[in-house]
N, C-alpha and C. Protein backbone atom coordinates (compact mmCIF):
# COMPACT_ATOMS: atom_id res chain seq x y z
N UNK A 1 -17.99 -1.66 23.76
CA UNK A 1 -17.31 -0.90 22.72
C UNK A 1 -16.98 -1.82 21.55
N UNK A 2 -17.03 -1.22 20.56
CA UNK A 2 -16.31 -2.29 19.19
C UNK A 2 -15.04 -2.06 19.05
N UNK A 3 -14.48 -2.23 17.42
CA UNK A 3 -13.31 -2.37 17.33
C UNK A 3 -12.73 -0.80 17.46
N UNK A 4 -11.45 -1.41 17.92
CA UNK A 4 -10.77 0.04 17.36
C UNK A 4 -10.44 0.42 15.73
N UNK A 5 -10.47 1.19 15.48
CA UNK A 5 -10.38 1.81 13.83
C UNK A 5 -8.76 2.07 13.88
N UNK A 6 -8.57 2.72 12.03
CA UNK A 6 -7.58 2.98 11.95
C UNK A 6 -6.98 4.21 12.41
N UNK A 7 -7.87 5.32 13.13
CA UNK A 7 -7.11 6.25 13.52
C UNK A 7 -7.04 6.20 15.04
N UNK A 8 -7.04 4.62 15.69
CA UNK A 8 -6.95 4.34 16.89
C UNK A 8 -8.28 4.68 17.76
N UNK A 9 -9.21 5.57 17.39
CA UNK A 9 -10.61 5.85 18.27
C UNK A 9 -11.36 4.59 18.30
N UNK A 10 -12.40 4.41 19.39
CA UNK A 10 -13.25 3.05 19.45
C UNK A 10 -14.67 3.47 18.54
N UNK A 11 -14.80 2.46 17.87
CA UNK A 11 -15.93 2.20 17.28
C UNK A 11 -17.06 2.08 18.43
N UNK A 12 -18.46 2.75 17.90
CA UNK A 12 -19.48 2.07 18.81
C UNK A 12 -19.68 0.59 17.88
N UNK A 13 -21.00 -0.17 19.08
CA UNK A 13 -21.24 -1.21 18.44
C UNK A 13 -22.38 -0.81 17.32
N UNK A 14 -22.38 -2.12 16.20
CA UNK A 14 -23.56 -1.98 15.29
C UNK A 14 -24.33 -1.86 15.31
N UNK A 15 -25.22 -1.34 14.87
CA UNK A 15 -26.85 -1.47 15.26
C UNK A 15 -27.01 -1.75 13.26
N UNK A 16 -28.45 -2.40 13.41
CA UNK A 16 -28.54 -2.48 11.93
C UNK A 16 -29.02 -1.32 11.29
N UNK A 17 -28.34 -1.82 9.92
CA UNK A 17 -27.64 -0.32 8.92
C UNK A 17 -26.74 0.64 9.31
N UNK A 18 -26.47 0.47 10.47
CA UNK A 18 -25.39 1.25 11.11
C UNK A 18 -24.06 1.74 10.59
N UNK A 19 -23.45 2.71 10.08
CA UNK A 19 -21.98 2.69 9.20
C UNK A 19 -21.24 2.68 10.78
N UNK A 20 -19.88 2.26 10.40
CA UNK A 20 -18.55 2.07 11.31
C UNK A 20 -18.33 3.76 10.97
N UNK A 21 -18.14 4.20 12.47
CA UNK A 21 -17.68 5.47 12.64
C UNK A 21 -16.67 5.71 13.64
N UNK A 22 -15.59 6.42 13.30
CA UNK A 22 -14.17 6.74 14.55
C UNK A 22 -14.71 7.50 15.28
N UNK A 23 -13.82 7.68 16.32
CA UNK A 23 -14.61 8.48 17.65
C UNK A 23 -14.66 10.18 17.12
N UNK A 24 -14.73 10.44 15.97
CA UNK A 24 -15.07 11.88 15.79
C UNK A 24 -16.39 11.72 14.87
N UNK A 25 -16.71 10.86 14.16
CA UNK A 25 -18.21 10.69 13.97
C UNK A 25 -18.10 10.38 12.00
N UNK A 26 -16.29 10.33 11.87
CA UNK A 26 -16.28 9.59 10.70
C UNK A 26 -16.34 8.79 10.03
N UNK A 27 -16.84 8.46 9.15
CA UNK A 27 -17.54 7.13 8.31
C UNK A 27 -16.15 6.26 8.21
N UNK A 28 -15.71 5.06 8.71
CA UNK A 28 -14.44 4.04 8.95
C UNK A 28 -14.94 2.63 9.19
N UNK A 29 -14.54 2.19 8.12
CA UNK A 29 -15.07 0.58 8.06
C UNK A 29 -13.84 0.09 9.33
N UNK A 30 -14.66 -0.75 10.39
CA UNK A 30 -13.70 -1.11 11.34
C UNK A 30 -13.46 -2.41 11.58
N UNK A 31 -14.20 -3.52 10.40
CA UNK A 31 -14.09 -4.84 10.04
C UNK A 31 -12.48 -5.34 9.91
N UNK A 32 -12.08 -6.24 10.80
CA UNK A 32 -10.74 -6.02 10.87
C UNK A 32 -10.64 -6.55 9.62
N UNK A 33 -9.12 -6.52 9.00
CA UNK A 33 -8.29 -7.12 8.38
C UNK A 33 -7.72 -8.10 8.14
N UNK A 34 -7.07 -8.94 7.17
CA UNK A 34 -6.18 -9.92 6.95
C UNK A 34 -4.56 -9.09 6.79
N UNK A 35 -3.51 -9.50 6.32
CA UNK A 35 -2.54 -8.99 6.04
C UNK A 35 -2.26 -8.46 4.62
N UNK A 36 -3.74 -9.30 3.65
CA UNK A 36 -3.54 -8.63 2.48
C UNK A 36 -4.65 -7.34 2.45
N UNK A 37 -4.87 -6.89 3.76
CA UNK A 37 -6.25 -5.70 3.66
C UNK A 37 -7.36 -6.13 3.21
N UNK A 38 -7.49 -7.51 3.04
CA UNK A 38 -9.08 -8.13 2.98
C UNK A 38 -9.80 -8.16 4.18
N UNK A 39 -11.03 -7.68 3.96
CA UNK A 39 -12.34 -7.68 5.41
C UNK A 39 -12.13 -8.88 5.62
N UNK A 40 -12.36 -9.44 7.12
CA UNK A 40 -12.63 -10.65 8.18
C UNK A 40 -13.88 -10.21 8.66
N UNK A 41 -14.67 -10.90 8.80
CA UNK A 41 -15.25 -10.78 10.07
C UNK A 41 -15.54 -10.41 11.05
N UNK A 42 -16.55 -9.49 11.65
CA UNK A 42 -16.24 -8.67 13.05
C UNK A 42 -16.30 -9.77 13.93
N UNK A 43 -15.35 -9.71 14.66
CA UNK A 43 -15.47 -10.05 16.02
C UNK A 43 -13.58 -11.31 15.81
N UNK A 44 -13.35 -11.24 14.66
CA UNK A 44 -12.18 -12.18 14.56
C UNK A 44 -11.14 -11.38 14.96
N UNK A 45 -9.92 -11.62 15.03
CA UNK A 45 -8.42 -10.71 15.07
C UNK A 45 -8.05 -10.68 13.96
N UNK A 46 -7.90 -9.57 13.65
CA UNK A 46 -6.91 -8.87 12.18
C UNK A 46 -5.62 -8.66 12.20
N UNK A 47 -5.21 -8.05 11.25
CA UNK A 47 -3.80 -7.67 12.08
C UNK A 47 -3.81 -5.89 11.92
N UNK A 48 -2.48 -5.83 12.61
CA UNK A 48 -2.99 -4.44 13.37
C UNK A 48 -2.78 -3.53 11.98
N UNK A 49 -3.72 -2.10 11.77
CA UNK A 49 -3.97 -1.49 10.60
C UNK A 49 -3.11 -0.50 10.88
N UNK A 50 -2.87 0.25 9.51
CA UNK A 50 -1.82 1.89 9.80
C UNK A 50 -2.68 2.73 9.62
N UNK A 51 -2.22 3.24 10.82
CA UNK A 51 -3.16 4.57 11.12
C UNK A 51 -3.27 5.50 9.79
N UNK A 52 -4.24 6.23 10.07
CA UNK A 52 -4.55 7.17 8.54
C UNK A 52 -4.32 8.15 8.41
N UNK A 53 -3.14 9.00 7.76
CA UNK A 53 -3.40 10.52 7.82
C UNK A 53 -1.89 10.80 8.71
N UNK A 54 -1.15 9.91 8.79
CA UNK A 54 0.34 10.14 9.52
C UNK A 54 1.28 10.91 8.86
N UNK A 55 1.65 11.81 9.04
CA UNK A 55 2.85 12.67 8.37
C UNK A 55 3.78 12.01 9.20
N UNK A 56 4.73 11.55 7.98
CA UNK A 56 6.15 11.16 8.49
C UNK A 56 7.01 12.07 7.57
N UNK A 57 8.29 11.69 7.81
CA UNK A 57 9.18 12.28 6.51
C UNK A 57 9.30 11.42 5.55
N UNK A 58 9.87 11.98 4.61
CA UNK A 58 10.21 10.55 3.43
C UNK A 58 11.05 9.72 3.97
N UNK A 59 11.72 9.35 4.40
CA UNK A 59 12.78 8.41 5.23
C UNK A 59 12.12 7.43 6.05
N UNK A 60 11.50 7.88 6.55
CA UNK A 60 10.49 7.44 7.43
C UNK A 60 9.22 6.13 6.58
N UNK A 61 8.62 7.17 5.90
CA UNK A 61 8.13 6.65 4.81
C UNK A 61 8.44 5.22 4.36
N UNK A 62 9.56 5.83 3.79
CA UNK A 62 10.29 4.51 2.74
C UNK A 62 10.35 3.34 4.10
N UNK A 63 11.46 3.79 4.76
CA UNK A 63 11.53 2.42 5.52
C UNK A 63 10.36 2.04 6.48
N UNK A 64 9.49 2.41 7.08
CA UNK A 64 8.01 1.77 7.03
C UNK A 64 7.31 1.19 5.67
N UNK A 65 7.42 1.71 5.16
CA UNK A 65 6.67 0.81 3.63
C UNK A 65 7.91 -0.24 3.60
N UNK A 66 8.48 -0.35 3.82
CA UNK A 66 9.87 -1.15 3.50
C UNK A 66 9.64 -2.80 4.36
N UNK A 67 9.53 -2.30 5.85
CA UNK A 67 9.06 -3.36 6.47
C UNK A 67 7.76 -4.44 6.42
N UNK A 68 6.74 -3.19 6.51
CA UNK A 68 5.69 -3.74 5.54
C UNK A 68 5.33 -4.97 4.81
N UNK A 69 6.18 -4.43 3.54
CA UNK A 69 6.38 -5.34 2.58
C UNK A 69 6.97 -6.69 2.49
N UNK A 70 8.23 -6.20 3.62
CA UNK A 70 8.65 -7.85 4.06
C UNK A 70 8.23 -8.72 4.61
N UNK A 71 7.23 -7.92 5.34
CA UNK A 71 6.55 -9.16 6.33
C UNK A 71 5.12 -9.39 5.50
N UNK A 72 5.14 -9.34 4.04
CA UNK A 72 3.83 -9.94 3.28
C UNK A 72 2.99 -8.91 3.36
N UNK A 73 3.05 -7.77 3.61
CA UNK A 73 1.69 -6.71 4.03
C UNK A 73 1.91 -5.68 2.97
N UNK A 74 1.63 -5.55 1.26
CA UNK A 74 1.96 -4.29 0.63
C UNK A 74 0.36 -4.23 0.83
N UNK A 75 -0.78 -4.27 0.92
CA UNK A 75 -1.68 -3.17 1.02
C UNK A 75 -1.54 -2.44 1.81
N UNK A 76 -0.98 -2.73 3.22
CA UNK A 76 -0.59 -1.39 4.29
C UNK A 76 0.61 -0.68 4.19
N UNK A 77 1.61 -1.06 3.35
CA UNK A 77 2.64 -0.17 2.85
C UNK A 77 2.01 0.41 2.29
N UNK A 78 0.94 -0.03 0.94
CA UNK A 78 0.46 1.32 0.37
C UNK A 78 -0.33 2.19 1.31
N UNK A 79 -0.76 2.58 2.12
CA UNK A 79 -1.33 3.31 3.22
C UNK A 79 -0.29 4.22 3.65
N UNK A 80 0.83 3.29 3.71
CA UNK A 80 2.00 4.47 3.89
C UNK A 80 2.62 5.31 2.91
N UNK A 81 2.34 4.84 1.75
CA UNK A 81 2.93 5.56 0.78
C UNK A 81 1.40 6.51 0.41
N UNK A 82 0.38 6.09 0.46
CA UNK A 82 -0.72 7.49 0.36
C UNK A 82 -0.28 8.42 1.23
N UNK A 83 -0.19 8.06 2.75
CA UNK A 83 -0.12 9.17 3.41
C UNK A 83 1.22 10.29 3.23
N UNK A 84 1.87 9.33 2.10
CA UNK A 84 3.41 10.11 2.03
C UNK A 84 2.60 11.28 0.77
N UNK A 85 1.91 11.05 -0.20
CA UNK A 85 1.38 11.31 -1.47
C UNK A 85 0.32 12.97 -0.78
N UNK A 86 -0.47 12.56 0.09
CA UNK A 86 -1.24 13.38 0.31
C UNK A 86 -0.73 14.48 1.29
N UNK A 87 0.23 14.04 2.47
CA UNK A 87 1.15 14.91 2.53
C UNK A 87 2.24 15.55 2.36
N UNK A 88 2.82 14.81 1.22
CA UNK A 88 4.06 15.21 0.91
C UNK A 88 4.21 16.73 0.31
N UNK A 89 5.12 16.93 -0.03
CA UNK A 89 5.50 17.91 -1.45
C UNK A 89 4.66 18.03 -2.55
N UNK A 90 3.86 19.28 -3.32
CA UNK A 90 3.46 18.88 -4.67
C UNK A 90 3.90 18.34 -5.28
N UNK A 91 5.40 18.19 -5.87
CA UNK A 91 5.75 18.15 -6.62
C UNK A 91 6.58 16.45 -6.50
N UNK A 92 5.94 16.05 -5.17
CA UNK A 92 6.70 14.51 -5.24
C UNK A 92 4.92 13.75 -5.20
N UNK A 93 4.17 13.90 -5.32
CA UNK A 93 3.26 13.46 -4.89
C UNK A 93 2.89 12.36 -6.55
N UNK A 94 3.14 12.43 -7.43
CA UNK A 94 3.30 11.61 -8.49
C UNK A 94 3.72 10.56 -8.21
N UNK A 95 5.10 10.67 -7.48
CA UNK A 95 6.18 9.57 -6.98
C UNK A 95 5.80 8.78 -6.42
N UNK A 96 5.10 9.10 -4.85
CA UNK A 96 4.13 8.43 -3.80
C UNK A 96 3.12 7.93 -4.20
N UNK A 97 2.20 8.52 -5.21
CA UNK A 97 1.19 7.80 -5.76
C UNK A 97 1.78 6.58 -6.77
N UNK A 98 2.89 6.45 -7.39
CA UNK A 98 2.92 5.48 -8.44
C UNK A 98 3.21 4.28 -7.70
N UNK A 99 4.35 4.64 -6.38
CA UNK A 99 4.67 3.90 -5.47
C UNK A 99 3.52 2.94 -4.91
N UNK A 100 2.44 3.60 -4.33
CA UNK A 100 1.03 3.05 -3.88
C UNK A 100 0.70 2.61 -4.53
N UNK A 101 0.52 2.96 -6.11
CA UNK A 101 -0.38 1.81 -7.01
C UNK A 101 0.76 0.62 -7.53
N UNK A 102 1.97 0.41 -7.25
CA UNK A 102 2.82 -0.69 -7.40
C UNK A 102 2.45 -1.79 -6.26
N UNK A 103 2.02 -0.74 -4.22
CA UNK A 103 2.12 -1.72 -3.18
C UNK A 103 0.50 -2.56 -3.72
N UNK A 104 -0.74 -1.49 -4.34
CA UNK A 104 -2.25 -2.13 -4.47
C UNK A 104 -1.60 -3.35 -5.65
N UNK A 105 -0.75 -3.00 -6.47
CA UNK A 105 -0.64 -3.87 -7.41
C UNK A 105 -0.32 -5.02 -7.30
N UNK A 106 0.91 -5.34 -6.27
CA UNK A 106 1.13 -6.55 -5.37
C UNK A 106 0.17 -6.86 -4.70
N UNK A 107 -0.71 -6.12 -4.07
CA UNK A 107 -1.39 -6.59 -3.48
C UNK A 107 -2.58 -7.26 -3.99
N UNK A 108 -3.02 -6.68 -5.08
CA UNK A 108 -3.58 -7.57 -5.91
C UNK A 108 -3.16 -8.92 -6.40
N UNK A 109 -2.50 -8.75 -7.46
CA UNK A 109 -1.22 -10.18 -7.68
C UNK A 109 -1.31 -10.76 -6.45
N UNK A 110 -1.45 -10.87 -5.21
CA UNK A 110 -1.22 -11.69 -3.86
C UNK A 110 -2.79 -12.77 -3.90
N UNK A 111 -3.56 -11.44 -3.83
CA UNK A 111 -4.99 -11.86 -3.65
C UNK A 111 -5.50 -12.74 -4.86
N UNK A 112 -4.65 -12.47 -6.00
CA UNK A 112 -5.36 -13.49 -6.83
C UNK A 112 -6.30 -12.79 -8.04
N UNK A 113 -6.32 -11.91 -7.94
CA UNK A 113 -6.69 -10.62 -9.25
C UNK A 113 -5.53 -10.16 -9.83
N UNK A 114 -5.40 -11.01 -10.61
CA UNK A 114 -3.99 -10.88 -11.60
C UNK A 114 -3.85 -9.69 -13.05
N UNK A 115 -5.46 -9.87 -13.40
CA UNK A 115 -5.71 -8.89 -14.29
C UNK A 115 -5.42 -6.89 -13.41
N UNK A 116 -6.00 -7.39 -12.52
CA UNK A 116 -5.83 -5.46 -11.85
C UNK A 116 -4.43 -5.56 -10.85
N UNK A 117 -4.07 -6.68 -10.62
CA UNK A 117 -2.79 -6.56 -10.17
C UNK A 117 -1.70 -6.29 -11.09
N UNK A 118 -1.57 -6.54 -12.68
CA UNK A 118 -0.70 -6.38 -13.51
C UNK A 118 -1.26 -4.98 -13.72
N UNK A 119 -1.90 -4.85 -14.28
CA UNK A 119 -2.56 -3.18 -14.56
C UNK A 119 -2.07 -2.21 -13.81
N UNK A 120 -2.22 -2.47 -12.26
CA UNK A 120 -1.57 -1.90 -11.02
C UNK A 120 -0.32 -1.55 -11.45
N UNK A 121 -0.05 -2.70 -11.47
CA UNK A 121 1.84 -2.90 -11.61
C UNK A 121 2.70 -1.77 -12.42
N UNK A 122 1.60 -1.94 -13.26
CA UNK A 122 2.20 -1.06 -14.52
C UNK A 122 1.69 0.19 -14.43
N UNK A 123 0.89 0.38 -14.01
CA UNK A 123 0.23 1.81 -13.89
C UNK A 123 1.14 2.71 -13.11
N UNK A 124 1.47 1.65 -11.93
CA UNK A 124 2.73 2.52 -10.86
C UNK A 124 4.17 2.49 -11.82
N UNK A 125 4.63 1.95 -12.23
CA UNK A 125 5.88 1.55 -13.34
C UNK A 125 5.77 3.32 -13.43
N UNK A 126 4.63 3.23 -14.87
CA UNK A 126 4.86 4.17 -15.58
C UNK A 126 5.05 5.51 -14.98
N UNK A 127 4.05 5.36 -14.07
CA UNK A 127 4.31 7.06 -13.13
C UNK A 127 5.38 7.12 -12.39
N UNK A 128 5.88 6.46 -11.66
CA UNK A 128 7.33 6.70 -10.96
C UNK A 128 8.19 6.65 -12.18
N UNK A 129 8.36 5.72 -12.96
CA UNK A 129 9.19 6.51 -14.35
C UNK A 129 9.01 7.75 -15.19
N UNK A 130 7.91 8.20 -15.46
CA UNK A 130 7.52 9.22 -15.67
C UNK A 130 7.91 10.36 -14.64
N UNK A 131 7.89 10.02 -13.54
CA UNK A 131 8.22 11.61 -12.18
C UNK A 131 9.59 11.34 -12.50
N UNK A 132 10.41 10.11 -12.60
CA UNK A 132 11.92 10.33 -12.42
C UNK A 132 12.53 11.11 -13.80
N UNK A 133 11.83 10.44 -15.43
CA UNK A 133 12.77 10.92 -15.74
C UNK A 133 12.08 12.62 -16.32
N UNK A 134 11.73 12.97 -15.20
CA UNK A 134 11.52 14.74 -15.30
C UNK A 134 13.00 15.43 -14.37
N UNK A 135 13.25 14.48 -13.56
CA UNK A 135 14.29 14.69 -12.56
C UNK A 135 15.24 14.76 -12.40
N UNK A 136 16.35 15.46 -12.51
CA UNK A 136 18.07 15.12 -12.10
C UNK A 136 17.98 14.61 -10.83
N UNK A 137 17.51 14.56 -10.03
CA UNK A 137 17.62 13.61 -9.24
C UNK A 137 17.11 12.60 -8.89
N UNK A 138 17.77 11.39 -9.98
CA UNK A 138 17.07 10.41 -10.05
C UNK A 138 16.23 8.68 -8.89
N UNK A 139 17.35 9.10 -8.03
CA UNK A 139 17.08 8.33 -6.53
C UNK A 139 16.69 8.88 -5.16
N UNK A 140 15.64 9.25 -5.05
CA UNK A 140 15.17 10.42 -4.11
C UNK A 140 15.20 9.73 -2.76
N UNK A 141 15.84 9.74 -1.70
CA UNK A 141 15.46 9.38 -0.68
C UNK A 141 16.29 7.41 -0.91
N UNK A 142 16.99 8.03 -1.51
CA UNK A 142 17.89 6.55 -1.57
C UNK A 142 17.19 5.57 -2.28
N UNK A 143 15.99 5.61 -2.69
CA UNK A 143 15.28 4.65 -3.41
C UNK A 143 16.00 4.56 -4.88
N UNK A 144 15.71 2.84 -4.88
CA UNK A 144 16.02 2.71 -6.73
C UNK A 144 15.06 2.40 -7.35
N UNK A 145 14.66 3.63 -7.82
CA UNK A 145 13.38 3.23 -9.20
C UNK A 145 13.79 3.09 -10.63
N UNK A 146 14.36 2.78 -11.06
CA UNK A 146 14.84 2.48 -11.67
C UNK A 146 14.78 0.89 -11.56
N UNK A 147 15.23 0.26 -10.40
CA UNK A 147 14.91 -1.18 -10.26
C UNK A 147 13.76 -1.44 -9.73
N UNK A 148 12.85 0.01 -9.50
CA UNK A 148 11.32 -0.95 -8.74
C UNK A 148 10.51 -0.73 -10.20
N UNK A 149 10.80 0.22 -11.01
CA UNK A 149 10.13 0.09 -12.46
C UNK A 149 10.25 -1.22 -13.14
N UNK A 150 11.63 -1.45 -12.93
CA UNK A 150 11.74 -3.17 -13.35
C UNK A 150 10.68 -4.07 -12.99
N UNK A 151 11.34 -3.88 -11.55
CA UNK A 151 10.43 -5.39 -10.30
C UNK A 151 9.00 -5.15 -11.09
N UNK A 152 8.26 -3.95 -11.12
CA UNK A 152 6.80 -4.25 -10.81
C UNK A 152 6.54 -4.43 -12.47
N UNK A 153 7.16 -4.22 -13.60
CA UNK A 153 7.11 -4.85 -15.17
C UNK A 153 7.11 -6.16 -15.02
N UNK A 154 8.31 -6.55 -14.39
CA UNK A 154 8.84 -8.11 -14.83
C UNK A 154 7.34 -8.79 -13.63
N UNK A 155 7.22 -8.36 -12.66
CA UNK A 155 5.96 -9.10 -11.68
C UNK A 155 4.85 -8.78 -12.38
N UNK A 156 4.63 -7.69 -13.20
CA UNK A 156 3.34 -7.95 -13.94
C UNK A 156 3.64 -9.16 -15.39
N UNK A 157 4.63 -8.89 -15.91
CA UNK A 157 4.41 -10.66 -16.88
C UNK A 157 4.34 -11.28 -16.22
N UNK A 158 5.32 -11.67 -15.15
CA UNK A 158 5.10 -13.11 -14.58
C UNK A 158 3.37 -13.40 -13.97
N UNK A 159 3.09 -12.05 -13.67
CA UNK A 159 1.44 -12.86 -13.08
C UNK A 159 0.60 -13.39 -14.32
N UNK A 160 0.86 -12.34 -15.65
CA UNK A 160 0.19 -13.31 -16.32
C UNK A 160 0.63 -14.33 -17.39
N UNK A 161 1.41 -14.43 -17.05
CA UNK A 161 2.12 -15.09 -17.71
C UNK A 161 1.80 -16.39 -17.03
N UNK A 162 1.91 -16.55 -15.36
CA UNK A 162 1.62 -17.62 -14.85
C UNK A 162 0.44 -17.48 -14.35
N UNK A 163 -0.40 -17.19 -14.54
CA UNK A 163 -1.69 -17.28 -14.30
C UNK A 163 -1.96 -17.56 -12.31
N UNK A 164 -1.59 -17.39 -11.96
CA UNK A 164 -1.48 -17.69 -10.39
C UNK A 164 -0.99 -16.47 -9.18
N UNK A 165 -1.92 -16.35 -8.27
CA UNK A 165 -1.55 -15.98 -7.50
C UNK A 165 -0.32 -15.45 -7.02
N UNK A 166 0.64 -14.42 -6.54
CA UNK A 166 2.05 -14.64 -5.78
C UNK A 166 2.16 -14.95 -4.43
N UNK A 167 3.41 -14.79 -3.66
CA UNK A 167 3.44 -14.43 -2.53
C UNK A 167 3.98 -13.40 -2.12
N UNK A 168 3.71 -12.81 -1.84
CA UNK A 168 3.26 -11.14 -1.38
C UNK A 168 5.24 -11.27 -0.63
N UNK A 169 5.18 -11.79 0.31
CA UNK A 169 6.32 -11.41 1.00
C UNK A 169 7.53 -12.09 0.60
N UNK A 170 7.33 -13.37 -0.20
CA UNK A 170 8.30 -13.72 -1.32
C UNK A 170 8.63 -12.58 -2.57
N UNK A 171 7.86 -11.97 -3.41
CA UNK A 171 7.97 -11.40 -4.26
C UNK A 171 7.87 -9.89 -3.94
N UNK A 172 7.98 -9.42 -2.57
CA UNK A 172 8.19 -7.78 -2.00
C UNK A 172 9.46 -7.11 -3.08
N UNK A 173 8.97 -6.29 -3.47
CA UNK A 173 10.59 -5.42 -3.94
C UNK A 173 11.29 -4.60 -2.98
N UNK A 174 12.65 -4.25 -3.28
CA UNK A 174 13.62 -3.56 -1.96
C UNK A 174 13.36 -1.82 -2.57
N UNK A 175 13.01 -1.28 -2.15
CA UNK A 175 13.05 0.05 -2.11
C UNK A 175 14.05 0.89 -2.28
N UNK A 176 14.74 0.40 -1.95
CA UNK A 176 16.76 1.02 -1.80
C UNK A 176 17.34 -0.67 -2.35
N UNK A 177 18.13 0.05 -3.04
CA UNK A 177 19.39 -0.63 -3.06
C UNK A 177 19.94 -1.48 -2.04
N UNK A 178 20.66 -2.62 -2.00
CA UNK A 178 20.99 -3.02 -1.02
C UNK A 178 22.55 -2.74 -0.37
């Protein structure tokens, strides 16, 4: 058997030209991971991936993306914040998406693509500022955007500003207030 995928089913093994498929016969790259969601190598240890397609609640959500992030991993927080986006609410799904393109944006900035990591940065900025200020309720789920609009502005100058790489779990933003 090969690897397991992200929705936990076993991969068969490769054959050449072969696509990575989950045990229902869907197309799933099953090349493990690093912690910044960069491909390794088959046959190395990755670290473990978030499953795809999880309905949680927003609470849930947040503080999984929350942990995530601390332990250096925003490309798989953003995984959690898609799955919050695609199942959420219509009408929050702006929110979740700006959120995700702030975790790709760090995650970029980590990896060392500073140009699409600032872009990121800001791209998520603007849309979670944009969903909030449509909103009287400006802290949904206890989150402060208001200070993650900040974090991911001020982390996009600083990347280019310093031309360098970050560290992902040094430079995580807090989701909530502390």
């Amino acid at each position: 058997m090969g690897d397991t995928g992200r929705t936990g089913g076993a991969f068969p093994a490769r054959g050449a030209g072969a696509r990575d498929r989950d045990s229902e016969g869907r197309a799933r790259n099953a090349r493990p991971r690093d912690g910044l969601g960069r491909p390794l190598p088959y046959g190395v240890e990755g670290v473990e991936r978030q499953p795809e397609g999880v309905v949680r609640t927003p609470e849930e959500s947040v503080a999984e993306a929350q942990a995530l992030l601390d332990t250096g991993k925003p490309f798989h927080a953003h995984e959690v914040f898609e799955d919050a986006w695609k199942s959420g609410p219509e009408e929050e799904r702006a929110l979740w998406r700006g959120l995700a393109q702030m975790a790709v944006g760090l995650t970029h900035a980590a990896r060392g693509n500073l140009t699409g990591g600032a872009r990121l940065l800001r791209r998520g900025a603007g849309a979670v500022e944009e969903w909030a200020s449509g909103r009287a309720r400006r802290q949904p789920y206890r989150m402060d955007l208001a200070g993650l609009v900040a974090w991911a502005r001020e982390l996009a100058e600083a990347v280019e500003r310093d031309g360098r790489a970050v560290d992902a779990r040094e430079r995580a933003p807090r989701l909530r207030e502390r």
